[in-house]
PDB file of N, CA and C in Angstrom:
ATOM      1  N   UNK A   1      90.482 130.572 100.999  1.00  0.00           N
ATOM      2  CA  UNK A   1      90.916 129.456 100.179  1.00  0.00           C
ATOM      3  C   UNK A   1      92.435 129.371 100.210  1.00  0.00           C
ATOM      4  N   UNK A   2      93.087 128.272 100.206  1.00  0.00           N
ATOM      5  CA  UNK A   2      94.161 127.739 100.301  1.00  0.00           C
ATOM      6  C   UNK A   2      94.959 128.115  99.050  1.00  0.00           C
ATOM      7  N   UNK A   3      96.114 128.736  98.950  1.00  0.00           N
ATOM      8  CA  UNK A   3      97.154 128.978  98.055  1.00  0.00           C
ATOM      9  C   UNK A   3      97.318 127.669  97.352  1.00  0.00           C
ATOM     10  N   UNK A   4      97.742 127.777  96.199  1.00  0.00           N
ATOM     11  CA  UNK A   4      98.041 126.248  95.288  1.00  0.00           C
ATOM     12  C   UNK A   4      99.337 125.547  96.294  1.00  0.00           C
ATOM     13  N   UNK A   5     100.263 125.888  96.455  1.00  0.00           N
ATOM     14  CA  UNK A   5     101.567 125.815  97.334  1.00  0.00           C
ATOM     15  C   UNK A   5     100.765 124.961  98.681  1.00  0.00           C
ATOM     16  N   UNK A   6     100.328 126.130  99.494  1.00  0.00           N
ATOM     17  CA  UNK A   6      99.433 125.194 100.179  1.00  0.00           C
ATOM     18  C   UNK A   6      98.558 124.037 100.697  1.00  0.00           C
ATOM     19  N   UNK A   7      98.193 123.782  99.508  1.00  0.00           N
ATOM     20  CA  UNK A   7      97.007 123.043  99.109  1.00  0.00           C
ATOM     21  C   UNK A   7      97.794 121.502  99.023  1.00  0.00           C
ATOM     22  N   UNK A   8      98.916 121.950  98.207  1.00  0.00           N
ATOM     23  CA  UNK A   8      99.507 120.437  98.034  1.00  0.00           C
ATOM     24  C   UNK A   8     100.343 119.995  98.967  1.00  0.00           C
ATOM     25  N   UNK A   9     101.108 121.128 100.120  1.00  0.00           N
ATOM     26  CA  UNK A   9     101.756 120.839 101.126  1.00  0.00           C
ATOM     27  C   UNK A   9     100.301 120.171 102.391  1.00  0.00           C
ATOM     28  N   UNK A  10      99.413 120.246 101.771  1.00  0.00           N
ATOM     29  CA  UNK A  10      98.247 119.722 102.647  1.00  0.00           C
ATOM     30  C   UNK A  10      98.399 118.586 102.385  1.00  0.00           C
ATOM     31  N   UNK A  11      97.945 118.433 100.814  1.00  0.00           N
ATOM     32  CA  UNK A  11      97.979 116.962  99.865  1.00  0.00           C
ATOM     33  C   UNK A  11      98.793 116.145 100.566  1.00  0.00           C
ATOM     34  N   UNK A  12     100.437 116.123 100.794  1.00  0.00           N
ATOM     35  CA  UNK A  12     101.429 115.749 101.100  1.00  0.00           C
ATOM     36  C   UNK A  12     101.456 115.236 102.268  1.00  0.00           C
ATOM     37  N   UNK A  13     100.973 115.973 103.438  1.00  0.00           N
ATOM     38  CA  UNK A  13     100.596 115.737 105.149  1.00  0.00           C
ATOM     39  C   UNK A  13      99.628 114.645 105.015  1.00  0.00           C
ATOM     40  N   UNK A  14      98.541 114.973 104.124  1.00  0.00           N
ATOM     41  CA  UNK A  14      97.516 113.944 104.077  1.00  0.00           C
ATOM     42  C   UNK A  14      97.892 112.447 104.118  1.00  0.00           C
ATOM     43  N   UNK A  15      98.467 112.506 102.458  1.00  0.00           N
ATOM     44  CA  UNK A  15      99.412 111.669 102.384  1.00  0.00           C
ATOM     45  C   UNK A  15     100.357 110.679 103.081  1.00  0.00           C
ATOM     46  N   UNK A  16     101.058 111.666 103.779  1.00  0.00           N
ATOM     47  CA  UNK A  16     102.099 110.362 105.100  1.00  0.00           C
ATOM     48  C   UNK A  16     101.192 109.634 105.742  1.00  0.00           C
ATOM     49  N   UNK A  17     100.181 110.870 106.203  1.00  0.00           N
ATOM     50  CA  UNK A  17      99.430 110.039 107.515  1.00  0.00           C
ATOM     51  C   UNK A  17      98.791 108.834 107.154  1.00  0.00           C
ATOM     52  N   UNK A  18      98.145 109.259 105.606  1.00  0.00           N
ATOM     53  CA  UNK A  18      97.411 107.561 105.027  1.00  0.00           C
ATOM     54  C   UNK A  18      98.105 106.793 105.442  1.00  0.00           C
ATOM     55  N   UNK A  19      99.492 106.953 104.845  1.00  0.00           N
ATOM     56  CA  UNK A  19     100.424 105.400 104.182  1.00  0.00           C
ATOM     57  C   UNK A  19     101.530 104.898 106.000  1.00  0.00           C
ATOM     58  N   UNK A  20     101.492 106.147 106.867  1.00  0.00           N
ATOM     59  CA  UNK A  20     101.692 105.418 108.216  1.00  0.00           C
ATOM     60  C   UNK A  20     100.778 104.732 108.732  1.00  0.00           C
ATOM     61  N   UNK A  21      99.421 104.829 108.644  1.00  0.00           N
ATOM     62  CA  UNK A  21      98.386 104.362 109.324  1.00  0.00           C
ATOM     63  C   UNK A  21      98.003 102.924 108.668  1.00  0.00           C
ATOM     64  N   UNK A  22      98.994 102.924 107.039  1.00  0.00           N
ATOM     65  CA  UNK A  22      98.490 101.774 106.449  1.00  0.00           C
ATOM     66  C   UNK A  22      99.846 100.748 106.663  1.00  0.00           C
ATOM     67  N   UNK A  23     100.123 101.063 107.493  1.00  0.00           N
ATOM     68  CA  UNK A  23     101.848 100.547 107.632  1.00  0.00           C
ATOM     69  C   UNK A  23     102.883 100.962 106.969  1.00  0.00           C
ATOM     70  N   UNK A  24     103.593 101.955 106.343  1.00  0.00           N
ATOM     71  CA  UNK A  24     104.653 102.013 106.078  1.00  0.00           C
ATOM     72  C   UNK A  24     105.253 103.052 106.363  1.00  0.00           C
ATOM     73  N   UNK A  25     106.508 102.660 106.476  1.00  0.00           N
ATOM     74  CA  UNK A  25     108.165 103.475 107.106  1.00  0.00           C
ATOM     75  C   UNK A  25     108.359 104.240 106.387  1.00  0.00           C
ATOM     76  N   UNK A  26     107.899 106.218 106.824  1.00  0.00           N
ATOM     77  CA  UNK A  26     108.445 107.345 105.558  1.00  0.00           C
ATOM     78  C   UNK A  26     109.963 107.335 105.742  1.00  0.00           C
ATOM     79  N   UNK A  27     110.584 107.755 104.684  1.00  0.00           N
ATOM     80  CA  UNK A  27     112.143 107.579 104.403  1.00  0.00           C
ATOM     81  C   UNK A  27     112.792 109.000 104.237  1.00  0.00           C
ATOM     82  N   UNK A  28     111.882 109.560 103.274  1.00  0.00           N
ATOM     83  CA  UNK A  28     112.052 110.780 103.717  1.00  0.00           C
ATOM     84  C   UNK A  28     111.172 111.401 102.494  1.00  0.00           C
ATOM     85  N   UNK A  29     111.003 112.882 101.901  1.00  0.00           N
ATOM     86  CA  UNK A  29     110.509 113.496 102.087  1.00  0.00           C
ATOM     87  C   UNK A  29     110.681 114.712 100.540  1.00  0.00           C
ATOM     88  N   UNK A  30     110.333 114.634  99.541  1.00  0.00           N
ATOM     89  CA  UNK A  30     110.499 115.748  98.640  1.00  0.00           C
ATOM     90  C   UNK A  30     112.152 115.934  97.952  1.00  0.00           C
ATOM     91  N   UNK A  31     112.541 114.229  97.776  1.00  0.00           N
ATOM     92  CA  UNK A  31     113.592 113.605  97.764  1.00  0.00           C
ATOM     93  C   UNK A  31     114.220 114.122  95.844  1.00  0.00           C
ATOM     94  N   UNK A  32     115.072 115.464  95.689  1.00  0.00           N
ATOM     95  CA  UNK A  32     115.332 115.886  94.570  1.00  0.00           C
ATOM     96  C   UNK A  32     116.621 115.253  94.020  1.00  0.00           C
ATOM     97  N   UNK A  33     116.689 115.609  92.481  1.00  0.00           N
ATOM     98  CA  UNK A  33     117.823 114.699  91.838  1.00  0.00           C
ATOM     99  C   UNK A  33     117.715 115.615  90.512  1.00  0.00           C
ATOM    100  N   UNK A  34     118.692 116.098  89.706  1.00  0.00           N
ATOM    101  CA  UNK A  34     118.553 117.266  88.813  1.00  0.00           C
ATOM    102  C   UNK A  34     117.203 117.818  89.048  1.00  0.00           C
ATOM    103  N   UNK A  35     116.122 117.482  87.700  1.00  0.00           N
ATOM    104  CA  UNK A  35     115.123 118.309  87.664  1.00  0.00           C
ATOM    105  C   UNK A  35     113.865 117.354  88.523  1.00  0.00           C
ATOM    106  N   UNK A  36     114.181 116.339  88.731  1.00  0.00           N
ATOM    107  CA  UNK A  36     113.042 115.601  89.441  1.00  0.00           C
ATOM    108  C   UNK A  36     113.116 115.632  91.056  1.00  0.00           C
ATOM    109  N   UNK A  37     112.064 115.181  90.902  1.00  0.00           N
ATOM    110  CA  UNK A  37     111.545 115.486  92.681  1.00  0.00           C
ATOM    111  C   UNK A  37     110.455 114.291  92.778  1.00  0.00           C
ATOM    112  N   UNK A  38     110.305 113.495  94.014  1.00  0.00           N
ATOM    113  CA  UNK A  38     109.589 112.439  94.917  1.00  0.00           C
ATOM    114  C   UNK A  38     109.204 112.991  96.041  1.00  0.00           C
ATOM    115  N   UNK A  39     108.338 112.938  95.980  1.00  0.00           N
ATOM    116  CA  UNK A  39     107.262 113.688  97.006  1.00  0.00           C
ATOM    117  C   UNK A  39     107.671 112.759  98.287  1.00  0.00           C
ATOM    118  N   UNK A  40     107.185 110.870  98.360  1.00  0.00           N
ATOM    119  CA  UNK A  40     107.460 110.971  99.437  1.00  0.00           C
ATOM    120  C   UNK A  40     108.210 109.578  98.770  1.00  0.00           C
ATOM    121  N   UNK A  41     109.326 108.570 100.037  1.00  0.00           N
ATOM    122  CA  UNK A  41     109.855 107.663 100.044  1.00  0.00           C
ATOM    123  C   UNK A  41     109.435 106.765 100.966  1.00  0.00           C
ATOM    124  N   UNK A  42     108.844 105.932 101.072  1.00  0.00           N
ATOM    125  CA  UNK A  42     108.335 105.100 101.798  1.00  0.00           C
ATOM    126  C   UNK A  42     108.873 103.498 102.328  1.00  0.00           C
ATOM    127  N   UNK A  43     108.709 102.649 102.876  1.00  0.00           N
ATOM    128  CA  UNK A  43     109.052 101.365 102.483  1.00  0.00           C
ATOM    129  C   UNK A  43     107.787 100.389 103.739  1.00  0.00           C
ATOM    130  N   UNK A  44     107.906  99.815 102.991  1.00  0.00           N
ATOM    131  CA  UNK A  44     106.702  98.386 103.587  1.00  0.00           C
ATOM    132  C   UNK A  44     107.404  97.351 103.408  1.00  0.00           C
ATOM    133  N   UNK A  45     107.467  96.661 104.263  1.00  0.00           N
ATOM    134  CA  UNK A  45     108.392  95.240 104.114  1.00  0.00           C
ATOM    135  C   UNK A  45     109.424  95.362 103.198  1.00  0.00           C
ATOM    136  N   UNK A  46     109.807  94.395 102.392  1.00  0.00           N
ATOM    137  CA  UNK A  46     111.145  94.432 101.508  1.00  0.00           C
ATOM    138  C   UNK A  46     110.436  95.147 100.247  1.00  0.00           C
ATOM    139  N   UNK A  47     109.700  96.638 100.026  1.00  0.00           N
ATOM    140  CA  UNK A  47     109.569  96.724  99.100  1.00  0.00           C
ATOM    141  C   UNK A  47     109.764  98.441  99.405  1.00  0.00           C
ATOM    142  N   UNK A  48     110.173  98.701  98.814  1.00  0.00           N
ATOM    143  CA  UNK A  48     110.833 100.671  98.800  1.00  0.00           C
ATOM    144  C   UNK A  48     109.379 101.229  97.463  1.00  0.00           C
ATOM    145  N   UNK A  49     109.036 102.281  98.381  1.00  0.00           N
ATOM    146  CA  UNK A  49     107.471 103.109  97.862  1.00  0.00           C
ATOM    147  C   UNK A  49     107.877 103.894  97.083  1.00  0.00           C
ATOM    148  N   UNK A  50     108.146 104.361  95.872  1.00  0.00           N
ATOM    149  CA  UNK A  50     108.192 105.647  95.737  1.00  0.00           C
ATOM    150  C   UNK A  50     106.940 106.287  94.968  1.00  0.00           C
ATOM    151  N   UNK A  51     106.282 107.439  95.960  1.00  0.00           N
ATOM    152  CA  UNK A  51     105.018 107.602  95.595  1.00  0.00           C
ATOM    153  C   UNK A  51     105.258 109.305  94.842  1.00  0.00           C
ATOM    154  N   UNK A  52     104.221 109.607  94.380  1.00  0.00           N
ATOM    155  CA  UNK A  52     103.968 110.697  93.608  1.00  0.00           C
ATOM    156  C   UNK A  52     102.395 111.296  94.287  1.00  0.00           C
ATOM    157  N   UNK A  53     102.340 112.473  94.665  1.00  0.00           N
ATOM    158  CA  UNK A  53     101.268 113.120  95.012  1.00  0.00           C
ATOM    159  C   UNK A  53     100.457 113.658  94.421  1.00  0.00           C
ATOM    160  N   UNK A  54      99.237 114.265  93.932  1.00  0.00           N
ATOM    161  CA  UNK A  54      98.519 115.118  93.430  1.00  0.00           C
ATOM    162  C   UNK A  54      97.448 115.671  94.386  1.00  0.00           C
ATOM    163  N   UNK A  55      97.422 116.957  94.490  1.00  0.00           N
ATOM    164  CA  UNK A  55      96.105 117.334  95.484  1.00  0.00           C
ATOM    165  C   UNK A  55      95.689 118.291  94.676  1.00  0.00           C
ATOM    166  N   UNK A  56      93.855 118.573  94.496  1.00  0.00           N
ATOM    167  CA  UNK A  56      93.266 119.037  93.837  1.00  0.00           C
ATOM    168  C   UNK A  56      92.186 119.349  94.571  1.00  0.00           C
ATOM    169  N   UNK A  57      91.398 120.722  93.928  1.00  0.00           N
ATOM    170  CA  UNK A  57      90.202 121.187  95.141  1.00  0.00           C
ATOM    171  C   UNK A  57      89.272 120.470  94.574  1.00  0.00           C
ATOM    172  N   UNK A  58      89.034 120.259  93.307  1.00  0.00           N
ATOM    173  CA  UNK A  58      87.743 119.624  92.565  1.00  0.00           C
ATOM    174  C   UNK A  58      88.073 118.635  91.578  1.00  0.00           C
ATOM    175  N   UNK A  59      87.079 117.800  91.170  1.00  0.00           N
ATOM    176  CA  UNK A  59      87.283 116.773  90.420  1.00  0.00           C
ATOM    177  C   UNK A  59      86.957 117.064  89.112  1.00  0.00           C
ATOM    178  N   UNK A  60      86.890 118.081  89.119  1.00  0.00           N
ATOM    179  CA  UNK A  60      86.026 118.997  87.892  1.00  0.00           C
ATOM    180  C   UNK A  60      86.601 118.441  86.783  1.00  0.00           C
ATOM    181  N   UNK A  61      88.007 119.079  86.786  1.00  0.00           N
ATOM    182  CA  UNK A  61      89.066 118.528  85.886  1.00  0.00           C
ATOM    183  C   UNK A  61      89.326 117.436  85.558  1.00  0.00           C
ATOM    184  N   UNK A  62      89.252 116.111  85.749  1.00  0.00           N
ATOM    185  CA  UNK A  62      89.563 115.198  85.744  1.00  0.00           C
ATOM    186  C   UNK A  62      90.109 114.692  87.235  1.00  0.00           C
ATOM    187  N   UNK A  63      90.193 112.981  87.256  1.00  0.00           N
ATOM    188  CA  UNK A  63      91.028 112.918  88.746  1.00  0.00           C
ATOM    189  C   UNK A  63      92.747 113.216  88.851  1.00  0.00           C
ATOM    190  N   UNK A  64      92.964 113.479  89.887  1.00  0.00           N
ATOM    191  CA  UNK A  64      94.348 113.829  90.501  1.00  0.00           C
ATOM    192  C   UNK A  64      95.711 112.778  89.456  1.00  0.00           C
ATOM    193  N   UNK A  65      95.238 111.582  89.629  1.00  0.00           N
ATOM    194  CA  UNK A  65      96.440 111.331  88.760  1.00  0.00           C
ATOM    195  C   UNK A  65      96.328 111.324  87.369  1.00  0.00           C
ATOM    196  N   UNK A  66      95.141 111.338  86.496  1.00  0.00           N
ATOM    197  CA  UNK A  66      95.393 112.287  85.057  1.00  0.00           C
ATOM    198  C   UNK A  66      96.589 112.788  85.129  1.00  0.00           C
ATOM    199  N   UNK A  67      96.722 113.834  85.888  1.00  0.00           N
ATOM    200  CA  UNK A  67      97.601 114.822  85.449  1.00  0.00           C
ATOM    201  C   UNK A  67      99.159 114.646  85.493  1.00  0.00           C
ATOM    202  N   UNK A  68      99.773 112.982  85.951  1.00  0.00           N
ATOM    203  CA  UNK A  68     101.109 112.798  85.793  1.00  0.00           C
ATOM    204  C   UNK A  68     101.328 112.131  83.973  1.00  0.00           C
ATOM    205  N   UNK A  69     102.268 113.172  84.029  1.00  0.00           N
ATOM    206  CA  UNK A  69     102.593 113.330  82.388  1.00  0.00           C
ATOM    207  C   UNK A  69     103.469 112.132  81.798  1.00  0.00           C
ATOM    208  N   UNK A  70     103.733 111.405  81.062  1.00  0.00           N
ATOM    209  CA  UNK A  70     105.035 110.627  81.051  1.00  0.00           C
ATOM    210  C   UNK A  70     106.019 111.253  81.357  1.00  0.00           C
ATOM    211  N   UNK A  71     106.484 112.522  80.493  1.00  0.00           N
ATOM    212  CA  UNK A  71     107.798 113.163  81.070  1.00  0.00           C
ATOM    213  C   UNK A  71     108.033 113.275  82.579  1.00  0.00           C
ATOM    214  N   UNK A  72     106.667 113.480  83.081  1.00  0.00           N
ATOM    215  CA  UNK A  72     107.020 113.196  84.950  1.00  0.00           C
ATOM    216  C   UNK A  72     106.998 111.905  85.070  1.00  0.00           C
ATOM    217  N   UNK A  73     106.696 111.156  84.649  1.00  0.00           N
ATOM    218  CA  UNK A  73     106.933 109.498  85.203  1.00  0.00           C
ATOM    219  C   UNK A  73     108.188 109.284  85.201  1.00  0.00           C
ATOM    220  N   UNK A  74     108.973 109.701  83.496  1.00  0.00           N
ATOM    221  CA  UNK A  74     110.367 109.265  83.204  1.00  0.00           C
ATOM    222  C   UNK A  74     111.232 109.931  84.588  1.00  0.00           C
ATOM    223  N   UNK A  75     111.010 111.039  84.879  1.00  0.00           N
ATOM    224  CA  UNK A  75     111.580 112.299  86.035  1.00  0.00           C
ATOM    225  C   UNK A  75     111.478 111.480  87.354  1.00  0.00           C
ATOM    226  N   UNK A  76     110.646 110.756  87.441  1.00  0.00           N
ATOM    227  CA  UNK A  76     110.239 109.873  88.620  1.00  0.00           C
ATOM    228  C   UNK A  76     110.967 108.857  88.391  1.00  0.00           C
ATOM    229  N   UNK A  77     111.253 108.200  87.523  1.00  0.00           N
ATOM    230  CA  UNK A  77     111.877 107.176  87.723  1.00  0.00           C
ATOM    231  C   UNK A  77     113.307 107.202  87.616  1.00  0.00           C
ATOM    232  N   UNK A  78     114.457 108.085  87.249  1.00  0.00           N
ATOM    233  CA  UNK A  78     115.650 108.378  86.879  1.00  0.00           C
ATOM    234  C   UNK A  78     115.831 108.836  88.076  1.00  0.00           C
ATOM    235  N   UNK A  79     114.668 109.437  88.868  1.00  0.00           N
ATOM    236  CA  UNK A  79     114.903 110.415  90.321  1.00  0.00           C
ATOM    237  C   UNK A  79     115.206 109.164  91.164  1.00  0.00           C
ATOM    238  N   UNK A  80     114.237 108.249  91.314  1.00  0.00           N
ATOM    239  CA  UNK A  80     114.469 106.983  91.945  1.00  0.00           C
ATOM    240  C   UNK A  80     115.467 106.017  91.618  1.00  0.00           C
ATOM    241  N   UNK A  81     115.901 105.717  90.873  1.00  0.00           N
ATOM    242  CA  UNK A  81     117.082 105.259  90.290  1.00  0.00           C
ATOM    243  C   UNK A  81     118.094 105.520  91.344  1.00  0.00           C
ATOM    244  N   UNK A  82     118.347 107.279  90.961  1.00  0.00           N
ATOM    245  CA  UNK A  82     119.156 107.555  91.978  1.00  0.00           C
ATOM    246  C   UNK A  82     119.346 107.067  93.220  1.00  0.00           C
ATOM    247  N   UNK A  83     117.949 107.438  93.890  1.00  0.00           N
ATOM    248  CA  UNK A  83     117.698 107.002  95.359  1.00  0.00           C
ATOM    249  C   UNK A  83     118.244 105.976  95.940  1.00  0.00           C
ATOM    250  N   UNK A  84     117.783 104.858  94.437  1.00  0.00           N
ATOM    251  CA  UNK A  84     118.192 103.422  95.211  1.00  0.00           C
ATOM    252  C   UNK A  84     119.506 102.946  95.010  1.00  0.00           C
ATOM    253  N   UNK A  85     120.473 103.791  94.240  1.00  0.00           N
ATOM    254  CA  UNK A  85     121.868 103.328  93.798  1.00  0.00           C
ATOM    255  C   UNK A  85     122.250 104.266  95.556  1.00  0.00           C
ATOM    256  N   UNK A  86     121.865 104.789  95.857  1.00  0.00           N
ATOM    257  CA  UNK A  86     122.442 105.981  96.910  1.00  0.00           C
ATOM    258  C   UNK A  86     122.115 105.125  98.374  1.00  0.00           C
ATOM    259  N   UNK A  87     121.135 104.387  98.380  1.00  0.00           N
ATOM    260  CA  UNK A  87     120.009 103.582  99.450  1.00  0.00           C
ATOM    261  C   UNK A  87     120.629 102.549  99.784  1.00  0.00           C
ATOM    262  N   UNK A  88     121.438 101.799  98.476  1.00  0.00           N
ATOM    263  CA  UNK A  88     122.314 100.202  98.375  1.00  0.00           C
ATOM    264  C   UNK A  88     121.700  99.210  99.282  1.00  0.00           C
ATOM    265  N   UNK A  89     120.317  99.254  99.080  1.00  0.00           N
ATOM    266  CA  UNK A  89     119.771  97.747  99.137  1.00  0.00           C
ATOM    267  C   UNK A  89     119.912  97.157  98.012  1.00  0.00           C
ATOM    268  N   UNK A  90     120.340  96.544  97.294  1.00  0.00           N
ATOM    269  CA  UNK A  90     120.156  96.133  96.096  1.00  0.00           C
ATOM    270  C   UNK A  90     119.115  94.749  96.007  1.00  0.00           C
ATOM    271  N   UNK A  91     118.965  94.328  97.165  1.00  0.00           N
ATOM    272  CA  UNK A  91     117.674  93.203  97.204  1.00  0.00           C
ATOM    273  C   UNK A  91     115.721  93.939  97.793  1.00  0.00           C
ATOM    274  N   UNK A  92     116.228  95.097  97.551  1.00  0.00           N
ATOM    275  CA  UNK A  92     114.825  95.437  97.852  1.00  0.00           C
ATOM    276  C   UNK A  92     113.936  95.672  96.160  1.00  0.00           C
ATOM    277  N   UNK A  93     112.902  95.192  96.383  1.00  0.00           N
ATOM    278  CA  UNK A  93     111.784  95.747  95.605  1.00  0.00           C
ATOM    279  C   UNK A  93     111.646  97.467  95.334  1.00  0.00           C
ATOM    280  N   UNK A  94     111.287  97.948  94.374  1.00  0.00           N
ATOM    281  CA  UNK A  94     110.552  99.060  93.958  1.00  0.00           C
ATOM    282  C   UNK A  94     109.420  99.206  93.307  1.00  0.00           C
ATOM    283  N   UNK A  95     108.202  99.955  93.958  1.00  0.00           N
ATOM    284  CA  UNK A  95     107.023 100.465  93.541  1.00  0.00           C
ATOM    285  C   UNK A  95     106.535 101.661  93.207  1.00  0.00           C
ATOM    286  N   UNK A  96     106.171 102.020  92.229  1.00  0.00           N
ATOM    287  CA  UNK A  96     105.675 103.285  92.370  1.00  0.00           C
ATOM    288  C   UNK A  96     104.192 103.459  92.696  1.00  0.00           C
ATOM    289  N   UNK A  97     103.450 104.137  93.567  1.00  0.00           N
ATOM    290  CA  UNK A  97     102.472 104.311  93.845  1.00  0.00           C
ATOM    291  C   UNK A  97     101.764 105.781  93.527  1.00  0.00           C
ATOM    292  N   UNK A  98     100.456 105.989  93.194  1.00  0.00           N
ATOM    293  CA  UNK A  98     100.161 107.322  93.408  1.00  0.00           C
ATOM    294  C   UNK A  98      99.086 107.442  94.544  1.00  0.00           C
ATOM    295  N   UNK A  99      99.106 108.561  95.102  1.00  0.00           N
ATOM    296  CA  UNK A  99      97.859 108.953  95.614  1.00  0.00           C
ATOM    297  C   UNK A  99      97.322 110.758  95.170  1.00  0.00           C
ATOM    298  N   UNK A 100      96.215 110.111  95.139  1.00  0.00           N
ATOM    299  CA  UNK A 100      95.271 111.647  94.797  1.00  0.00           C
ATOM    300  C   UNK A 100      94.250 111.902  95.985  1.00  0.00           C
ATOM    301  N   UNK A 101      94.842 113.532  96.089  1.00  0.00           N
ATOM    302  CA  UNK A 101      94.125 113.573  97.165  1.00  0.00           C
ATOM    303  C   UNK A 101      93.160 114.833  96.320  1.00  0.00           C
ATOM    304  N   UNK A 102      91.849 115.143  97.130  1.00  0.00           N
ATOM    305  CA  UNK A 102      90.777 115.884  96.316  1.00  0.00           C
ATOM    306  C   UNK A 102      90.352 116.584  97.712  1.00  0.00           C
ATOM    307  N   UNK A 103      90.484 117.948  98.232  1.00  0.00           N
ATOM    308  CA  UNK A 103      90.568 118.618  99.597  1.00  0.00           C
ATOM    309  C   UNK A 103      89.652 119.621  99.250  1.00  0.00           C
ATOM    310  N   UNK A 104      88.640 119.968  99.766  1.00  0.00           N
ATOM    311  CA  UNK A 104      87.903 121.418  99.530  1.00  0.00           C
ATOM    312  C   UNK A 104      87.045 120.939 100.676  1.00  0.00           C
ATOM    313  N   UNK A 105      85.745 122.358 100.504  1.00  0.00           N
ATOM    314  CA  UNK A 105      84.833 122.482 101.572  1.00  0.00           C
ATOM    315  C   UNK A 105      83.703 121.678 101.843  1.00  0.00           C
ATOM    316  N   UNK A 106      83.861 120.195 100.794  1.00  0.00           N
ATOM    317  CA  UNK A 106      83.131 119.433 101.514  1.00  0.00           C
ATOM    318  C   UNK A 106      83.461 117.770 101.900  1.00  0.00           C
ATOM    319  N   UNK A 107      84.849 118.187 102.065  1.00  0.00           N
ATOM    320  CA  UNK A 107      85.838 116.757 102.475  1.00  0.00           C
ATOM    321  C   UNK A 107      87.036 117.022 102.105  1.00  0.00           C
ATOM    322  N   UNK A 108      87.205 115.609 102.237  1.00  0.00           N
ATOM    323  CA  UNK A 108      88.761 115.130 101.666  1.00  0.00           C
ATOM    324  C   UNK A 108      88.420 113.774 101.383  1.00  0.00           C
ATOM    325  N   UNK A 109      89.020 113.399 100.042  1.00  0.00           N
ATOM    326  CA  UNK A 109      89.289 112.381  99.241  1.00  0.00           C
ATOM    327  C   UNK A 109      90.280 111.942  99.391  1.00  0.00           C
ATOM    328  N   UNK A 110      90.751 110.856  99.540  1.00  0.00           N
ATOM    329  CA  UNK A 110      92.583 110.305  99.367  1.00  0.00           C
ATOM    330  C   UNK A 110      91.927 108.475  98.329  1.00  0.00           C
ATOM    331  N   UNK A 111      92.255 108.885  97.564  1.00  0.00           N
ATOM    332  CA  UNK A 111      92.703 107.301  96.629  1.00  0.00           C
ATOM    333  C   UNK A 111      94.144 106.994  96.223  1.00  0.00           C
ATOM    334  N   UNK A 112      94.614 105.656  97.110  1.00  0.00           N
ATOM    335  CA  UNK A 112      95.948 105.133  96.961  1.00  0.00           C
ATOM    336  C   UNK A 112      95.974 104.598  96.094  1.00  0.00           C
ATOM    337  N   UNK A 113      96.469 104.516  94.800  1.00  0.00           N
ATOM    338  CA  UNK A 113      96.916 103.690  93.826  1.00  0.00           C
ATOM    339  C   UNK A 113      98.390 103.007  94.053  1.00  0.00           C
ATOM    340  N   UNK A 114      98.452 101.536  94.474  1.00  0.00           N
ATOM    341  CA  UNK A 114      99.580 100.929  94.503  1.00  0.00           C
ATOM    342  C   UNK A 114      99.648 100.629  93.158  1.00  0.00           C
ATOM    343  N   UNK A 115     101.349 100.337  92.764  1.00  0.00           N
ATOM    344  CA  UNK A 115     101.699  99.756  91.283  1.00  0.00           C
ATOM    345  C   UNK A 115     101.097 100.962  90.196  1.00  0.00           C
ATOM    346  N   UNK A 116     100.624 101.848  90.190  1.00  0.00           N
ATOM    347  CA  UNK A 116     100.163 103.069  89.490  1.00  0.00           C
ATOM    348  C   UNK A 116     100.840 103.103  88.250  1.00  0.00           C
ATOM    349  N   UNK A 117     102.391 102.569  87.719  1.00  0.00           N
ATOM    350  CA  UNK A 117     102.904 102.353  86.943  1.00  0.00           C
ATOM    351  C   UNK A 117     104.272 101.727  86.778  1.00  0.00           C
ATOM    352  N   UNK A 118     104.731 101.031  85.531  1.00  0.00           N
ATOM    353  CA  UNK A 118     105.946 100.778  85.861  1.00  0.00           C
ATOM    354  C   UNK A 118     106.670 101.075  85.106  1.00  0.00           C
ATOM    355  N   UNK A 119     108.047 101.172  85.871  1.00  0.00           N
ATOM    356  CA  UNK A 119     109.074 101.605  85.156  1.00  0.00           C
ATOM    357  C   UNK A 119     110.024 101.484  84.271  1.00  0.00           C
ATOM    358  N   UNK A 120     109.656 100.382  83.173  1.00  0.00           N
ATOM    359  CA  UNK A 120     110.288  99.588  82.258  1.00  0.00           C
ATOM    360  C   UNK A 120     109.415  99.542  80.841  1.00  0.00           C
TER     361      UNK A 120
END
């Protein structure tokens, strides 16, 4: 069985490959700012991704994005903030998206949630 560390650096791989295969440009990659962190940066046409990951072996618990807290949303969005004052498109769109991925020994799950929440 896969280390927790592991498991979500799986989540994460999973992840790109969805959102390249669904069209969009990764930007980069586990993108930090004080205490927050963006898993991945994406962009699709004039609109900049910033997604949030969850990978989980079972659904036992509830699904994968349950578990983003507000305090991680706020962390997500002050993180992105950054990004995009640093990025200076100032005519691009921002989204936040989640995906949950659900990985064990009898598949893999990936559900993309576009618009997952907003930041206002």
């Amino acid at each position: 069985m896969a280390t927790h560390n592991d498991l979500g650096n799986e989540g994460e791989e999973l992840a790109v490959l969805h959102l390249m295969k669904h069209g969009y440009d990764i930007i980069t990659r586990n993108y930090t700012y004080l205490k927050g962190e963006i898993d991945i940066i994406a962009r699709k046409a004039n609109t900049l991704v910033i997604v949030e990951v969850k990978t989980r072996s079972t659904p036992d618990f509830g699904d994968p994005q349950e578990f983003l807290k507000p305090a991680q949303r706020k962390r997500l969005v002050d993180t992105a903030h950054k990004f995009t004052e640093d990025y200076g498109d100032n005519d691009i769109e921002v989204r936040f998206d989640f995906i949950g991925v659900i990985k064990n020994k009898a598949g893999t799950k990936i559900e993309h949630i576009e618009d997952a929440f907003y930041h206002f």
